[in-house]
N, C-alpha and C. Protein backbone atom coordinates (compact mmCIF):
# COMPACT_ATOMS: atom_id res chain seq x y z
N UNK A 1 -44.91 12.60 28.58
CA UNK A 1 -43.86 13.33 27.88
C UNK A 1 -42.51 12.65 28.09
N UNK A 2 -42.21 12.27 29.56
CA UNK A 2 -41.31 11.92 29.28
C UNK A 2 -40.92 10.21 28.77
N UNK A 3 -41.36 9.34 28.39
CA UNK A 3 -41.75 8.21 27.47
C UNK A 3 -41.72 8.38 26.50
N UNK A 4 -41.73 9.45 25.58
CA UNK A 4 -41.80 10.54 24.51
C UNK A 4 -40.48 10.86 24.43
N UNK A 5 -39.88 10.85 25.16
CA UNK A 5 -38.44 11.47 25.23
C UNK A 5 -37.62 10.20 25.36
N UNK A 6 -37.94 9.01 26.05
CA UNK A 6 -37.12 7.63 25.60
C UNK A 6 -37.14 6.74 24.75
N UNK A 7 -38.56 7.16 23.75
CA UNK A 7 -38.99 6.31 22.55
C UNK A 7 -37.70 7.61 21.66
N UNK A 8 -37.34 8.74 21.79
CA UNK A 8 -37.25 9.25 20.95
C UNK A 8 -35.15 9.26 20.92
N UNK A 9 -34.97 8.76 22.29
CA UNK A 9 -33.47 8.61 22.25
C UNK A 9 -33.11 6.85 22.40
N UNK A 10 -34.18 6.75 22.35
CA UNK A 10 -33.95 4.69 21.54
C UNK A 10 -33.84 4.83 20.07
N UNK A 11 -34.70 5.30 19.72
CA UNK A 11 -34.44 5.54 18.08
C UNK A 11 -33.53 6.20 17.55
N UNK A 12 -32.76 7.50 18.46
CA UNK A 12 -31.45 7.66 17.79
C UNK A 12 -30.67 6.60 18.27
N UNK A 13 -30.24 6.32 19.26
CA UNK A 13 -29.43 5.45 19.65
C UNK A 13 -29.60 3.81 18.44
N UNK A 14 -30.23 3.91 17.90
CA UNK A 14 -30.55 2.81 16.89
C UNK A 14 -30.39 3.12 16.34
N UNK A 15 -30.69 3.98 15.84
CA UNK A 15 -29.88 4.41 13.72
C UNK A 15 -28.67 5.00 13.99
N UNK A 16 -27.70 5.40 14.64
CA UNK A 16 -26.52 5.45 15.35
C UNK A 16 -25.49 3.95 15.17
N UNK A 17 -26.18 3.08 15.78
CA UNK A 17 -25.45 1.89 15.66
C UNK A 17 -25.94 1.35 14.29
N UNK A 18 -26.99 1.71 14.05
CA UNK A 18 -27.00 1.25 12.49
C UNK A 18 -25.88 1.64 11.57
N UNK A 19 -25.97 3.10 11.58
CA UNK A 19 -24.82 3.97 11.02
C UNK A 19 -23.77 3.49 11.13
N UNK A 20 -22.97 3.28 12.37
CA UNK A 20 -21.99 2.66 12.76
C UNK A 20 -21.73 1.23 11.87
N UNK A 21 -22.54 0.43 11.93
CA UNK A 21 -22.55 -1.04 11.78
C UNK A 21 -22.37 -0.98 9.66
N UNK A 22 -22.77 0.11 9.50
CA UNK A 22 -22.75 0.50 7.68
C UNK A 22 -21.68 0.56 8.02
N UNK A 23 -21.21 1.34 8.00
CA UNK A 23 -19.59 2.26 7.77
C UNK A 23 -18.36 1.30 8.32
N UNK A 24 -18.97 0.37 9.38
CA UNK A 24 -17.78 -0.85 9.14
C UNK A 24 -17.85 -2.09 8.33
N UNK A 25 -18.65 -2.17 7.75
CA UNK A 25 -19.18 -2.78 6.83
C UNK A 25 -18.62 -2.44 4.95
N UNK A 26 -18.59 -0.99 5.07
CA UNK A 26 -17.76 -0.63 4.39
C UNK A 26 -16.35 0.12 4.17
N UNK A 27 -15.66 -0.33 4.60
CA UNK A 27 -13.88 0.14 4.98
C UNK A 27 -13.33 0.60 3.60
N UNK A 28 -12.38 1.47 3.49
CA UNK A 28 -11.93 1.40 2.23
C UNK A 28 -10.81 -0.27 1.81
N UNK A 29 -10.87 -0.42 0.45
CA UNK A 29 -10.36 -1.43 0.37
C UNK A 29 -9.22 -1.37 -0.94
N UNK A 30 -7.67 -1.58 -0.42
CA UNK A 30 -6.72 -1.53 -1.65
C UNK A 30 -6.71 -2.64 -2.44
N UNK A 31 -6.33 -1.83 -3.74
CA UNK A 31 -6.57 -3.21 -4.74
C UNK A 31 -4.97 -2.21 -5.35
N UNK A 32 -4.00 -3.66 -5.81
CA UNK A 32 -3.17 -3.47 -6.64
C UNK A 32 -3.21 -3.90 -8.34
N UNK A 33 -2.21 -3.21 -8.61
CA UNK A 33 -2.65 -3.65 -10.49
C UNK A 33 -1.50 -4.92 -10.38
N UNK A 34 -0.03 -4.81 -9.01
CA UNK A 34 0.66 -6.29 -9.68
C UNK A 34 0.85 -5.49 -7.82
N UNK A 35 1.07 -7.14 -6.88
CA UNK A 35 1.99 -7.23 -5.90
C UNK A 35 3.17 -7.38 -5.77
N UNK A 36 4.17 -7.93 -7.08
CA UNK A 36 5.22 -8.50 -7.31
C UNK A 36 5.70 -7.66 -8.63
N UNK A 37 6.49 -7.54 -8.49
CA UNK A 37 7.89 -6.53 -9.87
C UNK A 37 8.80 -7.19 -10.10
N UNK A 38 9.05 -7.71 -10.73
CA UNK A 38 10.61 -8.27 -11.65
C UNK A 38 11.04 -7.46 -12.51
N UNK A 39 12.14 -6.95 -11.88
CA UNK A 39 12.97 -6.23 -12.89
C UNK A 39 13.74 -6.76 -13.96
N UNK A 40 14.15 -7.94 -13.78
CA UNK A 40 14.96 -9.07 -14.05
C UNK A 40 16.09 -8.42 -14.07
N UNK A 41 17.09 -9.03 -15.11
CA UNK A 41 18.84 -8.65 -15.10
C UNK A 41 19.12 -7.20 -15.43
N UNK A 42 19.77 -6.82 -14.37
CA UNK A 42 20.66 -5.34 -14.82
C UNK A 42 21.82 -5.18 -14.18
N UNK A 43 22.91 -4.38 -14.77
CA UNK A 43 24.03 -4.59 -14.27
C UNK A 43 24.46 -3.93 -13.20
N UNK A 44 25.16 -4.02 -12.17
CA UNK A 44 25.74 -3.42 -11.19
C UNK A 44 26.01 -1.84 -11.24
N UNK A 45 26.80 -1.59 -12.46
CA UNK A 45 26.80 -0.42 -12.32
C UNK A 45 25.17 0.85 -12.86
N UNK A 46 24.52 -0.10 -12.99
CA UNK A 46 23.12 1.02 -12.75
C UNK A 46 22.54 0.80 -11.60
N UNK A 47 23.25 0.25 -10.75
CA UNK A 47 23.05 0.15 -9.12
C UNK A 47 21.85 0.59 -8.81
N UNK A 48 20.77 1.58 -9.14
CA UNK A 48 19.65 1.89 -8.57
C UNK A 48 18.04 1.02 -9.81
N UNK A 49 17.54 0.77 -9.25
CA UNK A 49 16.11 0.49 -9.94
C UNK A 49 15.08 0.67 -9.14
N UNK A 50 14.01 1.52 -10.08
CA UNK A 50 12.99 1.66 -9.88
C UNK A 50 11.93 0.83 -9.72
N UNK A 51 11.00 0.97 -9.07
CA UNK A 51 9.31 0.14 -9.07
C UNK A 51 8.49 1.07 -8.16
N UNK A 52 7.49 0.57 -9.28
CA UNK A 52 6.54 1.53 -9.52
C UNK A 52 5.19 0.55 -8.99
N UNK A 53 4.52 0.55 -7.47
CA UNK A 53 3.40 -0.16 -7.43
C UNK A 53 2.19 0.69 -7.89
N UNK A 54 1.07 0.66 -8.55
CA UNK A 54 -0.18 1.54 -8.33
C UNK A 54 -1.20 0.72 -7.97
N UNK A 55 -2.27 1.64 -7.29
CA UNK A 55 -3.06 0.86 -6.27
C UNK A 55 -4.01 1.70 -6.37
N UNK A 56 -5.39 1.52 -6.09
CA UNK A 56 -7.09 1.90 -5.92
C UNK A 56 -7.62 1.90 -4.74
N UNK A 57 -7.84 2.49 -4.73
CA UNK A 57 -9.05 2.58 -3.53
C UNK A 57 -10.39 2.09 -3.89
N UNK A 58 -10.99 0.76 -4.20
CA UNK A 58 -11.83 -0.04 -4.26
C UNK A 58 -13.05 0.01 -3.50
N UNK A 59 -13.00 0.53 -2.44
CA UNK A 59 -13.58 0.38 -1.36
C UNK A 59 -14.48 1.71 -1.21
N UNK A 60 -15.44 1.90 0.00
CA UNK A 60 -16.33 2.69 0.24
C UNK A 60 -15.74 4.26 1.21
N UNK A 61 -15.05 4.29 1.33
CA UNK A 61 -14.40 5.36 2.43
C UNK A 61 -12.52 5.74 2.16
N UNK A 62 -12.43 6.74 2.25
CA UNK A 62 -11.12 7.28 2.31
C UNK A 62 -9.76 6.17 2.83
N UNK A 63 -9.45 6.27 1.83
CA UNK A 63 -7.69 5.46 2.40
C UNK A 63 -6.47 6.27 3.05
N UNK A 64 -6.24 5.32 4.05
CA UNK A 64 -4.92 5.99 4.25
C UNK A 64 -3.69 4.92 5.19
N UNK A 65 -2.70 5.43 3.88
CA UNK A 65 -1.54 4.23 4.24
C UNK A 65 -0.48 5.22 5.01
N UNK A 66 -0.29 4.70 5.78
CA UNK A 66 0.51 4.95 7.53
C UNK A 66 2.05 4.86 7.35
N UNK A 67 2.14 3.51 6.86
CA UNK A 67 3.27 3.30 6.64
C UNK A 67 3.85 2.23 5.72
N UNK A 68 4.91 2.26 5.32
CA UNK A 68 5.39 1.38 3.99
C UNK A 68 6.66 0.97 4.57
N UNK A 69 6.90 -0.37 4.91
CA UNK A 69 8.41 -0.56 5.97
C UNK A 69 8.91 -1.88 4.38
N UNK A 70 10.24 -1.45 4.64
CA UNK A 70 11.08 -2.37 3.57
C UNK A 70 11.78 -3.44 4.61
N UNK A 71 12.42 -4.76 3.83
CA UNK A 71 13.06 -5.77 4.76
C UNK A 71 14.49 -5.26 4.88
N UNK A 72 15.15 -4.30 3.86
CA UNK A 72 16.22 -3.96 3.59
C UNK A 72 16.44 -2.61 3.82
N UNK A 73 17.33 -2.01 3.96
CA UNK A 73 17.70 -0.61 4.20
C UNK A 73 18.44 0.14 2.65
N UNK A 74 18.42 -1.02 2.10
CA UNK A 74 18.94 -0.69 0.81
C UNK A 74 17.40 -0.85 0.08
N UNK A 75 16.61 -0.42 -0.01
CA UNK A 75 15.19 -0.28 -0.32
C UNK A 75 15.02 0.98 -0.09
N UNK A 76 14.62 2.37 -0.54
CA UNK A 76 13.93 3.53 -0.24
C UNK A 76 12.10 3.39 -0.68
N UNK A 77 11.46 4.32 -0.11
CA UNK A 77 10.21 3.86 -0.48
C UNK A 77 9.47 5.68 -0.47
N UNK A 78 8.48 6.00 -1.34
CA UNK A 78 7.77 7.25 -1.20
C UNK A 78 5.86 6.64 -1.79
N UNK A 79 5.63 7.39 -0.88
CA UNK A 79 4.33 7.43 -0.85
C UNK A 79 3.47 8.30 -0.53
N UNK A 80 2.44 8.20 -0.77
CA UNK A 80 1.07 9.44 0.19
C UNK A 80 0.85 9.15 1.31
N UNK A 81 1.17 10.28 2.34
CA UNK A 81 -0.08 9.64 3.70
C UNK A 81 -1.34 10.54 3.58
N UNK A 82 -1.69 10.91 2.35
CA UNK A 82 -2.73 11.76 2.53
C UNK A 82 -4.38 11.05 2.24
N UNK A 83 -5.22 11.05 1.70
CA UNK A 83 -6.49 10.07 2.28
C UNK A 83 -6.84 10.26 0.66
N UNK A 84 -6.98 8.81 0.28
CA UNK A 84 -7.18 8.63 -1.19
C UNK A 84 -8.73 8.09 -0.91
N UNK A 85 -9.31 8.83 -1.93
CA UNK A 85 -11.05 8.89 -1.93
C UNK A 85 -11.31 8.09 -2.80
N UNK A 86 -12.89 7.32 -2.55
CA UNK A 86 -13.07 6.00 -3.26
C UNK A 86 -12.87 6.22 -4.48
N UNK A 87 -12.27 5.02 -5.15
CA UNK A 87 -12.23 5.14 -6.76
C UNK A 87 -11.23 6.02 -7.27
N UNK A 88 -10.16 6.57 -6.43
CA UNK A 88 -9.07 7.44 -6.76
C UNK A 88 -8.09 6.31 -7.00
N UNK A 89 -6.61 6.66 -7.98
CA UNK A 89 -5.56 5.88 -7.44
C UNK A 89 -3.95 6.39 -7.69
N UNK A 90 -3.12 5.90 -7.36
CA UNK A 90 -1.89 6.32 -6.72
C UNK A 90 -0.52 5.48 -6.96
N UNK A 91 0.09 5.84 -6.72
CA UNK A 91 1.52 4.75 -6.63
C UNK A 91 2.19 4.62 -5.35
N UNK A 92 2.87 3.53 -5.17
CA UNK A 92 4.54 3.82 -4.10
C UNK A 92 5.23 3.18 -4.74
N UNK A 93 6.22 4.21 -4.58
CA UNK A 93 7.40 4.41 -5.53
C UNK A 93 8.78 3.50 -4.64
N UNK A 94 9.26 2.26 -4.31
CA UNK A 94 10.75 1.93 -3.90
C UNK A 94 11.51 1.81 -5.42
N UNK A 95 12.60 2.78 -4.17
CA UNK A 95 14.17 2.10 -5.08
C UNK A 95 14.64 1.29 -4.20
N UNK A 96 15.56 0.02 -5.35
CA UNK A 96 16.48 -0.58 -4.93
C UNK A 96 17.62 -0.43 -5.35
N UNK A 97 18.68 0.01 -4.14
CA UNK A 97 20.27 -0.32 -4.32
C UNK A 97 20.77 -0.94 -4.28
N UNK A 98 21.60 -1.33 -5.70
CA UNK A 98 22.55 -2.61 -5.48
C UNK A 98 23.64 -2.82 -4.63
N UNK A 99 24.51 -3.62 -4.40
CA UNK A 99 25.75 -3.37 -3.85
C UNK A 99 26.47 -4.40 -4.11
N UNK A 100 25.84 -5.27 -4.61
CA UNK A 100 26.50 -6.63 -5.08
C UNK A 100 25.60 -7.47 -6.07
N UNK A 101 26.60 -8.26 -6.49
CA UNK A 101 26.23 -9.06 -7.75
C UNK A 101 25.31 -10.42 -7.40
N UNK A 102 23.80 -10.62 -7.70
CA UNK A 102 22.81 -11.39 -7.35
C UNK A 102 21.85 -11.39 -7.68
N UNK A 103 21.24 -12.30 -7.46
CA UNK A 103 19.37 -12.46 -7.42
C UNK A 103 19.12 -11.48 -5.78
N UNK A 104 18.15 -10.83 -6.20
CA UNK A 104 17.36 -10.45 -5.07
C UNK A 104 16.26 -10.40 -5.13
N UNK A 105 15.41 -10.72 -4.17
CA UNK A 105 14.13 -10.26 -3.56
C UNK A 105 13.16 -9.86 -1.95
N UNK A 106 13.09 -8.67 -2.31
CA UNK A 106 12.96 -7.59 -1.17
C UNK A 106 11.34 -7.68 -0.82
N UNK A 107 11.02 -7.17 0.18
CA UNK A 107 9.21 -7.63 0.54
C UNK A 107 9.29 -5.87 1.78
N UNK A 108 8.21 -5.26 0.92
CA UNK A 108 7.42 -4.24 1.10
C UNK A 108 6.51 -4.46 2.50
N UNK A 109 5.98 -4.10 3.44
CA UNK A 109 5.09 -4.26 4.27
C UNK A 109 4.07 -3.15 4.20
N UNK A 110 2.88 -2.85 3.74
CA UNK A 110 2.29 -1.76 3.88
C UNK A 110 0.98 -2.02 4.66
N UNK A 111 1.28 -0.88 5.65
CA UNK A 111 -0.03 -0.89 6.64
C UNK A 111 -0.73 0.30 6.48
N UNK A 112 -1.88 0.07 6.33
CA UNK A 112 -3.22 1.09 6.11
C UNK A 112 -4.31 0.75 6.69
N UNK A 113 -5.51 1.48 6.81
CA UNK A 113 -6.45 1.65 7.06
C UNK A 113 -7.58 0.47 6.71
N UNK A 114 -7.23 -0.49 5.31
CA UNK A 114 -8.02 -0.85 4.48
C UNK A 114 -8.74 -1.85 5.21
N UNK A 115 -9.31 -2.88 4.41
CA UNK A 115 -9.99 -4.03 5.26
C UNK A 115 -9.00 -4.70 5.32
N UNK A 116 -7.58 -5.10 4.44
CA UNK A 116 -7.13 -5.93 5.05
C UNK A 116 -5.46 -4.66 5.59
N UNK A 117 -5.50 -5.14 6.92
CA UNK A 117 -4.76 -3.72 7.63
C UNK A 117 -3.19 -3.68 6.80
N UNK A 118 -2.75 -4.91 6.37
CA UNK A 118 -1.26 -5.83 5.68
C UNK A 118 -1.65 -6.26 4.68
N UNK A 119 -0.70 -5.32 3.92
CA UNK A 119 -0.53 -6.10 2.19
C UNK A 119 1.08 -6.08 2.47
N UNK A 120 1.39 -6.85 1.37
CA UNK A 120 3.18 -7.30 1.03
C UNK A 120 3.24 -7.04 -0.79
N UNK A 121 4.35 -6.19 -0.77
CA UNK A 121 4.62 -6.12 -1.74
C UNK A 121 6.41 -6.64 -2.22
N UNK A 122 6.29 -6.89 -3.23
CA UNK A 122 7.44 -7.69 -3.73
C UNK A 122 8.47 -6.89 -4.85
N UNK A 123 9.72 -6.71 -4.61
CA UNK A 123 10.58 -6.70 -5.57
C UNK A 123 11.45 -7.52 -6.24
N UNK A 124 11.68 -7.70 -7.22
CA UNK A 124 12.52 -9.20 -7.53
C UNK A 124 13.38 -8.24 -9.04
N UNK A 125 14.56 -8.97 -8.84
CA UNK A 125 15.17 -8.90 -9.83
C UNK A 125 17.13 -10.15 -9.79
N UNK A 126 17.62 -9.67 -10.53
CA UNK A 126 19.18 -10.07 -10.97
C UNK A 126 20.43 -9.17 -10.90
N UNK A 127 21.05 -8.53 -10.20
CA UNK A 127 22.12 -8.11 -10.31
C UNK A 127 23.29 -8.49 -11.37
N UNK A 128 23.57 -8.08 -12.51
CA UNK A 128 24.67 -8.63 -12.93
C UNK A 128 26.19 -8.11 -12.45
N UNK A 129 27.28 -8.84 -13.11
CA UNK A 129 28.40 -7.72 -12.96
C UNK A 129 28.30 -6.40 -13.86
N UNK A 130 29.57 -5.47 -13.12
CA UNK A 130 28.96 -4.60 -13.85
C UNK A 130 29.85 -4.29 -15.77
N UNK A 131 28.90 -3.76 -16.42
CA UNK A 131 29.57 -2.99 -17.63
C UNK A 131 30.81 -2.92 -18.09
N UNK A 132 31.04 -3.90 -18.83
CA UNK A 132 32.64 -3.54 -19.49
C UNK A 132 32.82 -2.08 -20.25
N UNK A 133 34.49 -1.72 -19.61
CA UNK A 133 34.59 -0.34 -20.33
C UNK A 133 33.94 -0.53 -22.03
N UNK A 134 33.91 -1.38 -23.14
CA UNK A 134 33.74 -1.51 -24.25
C UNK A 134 32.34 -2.03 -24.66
N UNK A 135 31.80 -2.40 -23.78
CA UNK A 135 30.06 -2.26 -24.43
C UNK A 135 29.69 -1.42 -24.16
């Protein structure tokens, strides 16, 4: 009986790590529709622009993004931390504030759960001057 009882907790203990060895095997995995946004030229005085990333959950298991860090403080960023289910999908939303007249480009850091733990996302655009009173 009791040989009976270690044939029978070898075999869970084996489909256990089997189990295990699936399920890391399949991670959820983000897929974007663009990593990079060009806004191109806009003028100063519309100082704020939008971008809009959307993203999938590709992968076999629930997503979940932790955190979304900008290089700039003049970058805001909104997102879900809530657990996006396979084959669901979503956005994160940064604004950028202008404050001066330029080329810029800003880089997103997003860390999640997925297989790959770091994606980078990109903003790019042109600052012009701003708006004459007459256009």
């Amino acid at each position: 009986m009791r040989t009976m009882n270690i044939k029978k907790y070898l075999l869970l203990a084996g489909s256990l790590i089997t189990a295990g060895s699936l399920l890391a095997q399949n991670p959820p995995r983000i897929q974007y529709r663009k990593t990079v946004i060009n806004a191109g030229a806009f003028p100063l005085s519309d100082h704020t622009k939008e971008y809009v990333f959307h993203y999938k959950n590709v992968g076999d298991s629930a997503l979940v993004i932790t955190r979304v860090a900008a290089t700039c403080a003049c970058v805001s960023v909104d997102f879900s931390r809530e657990p996006l289910m396979p084959g669901d999908s979503t956005t994160i939303t940064a604004r950028y504030e202008a404050h001066t007249p330029g080329k810029f480009s800003q880089m997103l850091t997003v860390i999640s759960n997925s297989d790959r733990k770091i994606t980078r996302l990109y903003l790019q655009g042109d600052v012009t001057e701003a708006k004459k009173e007459n256009e």
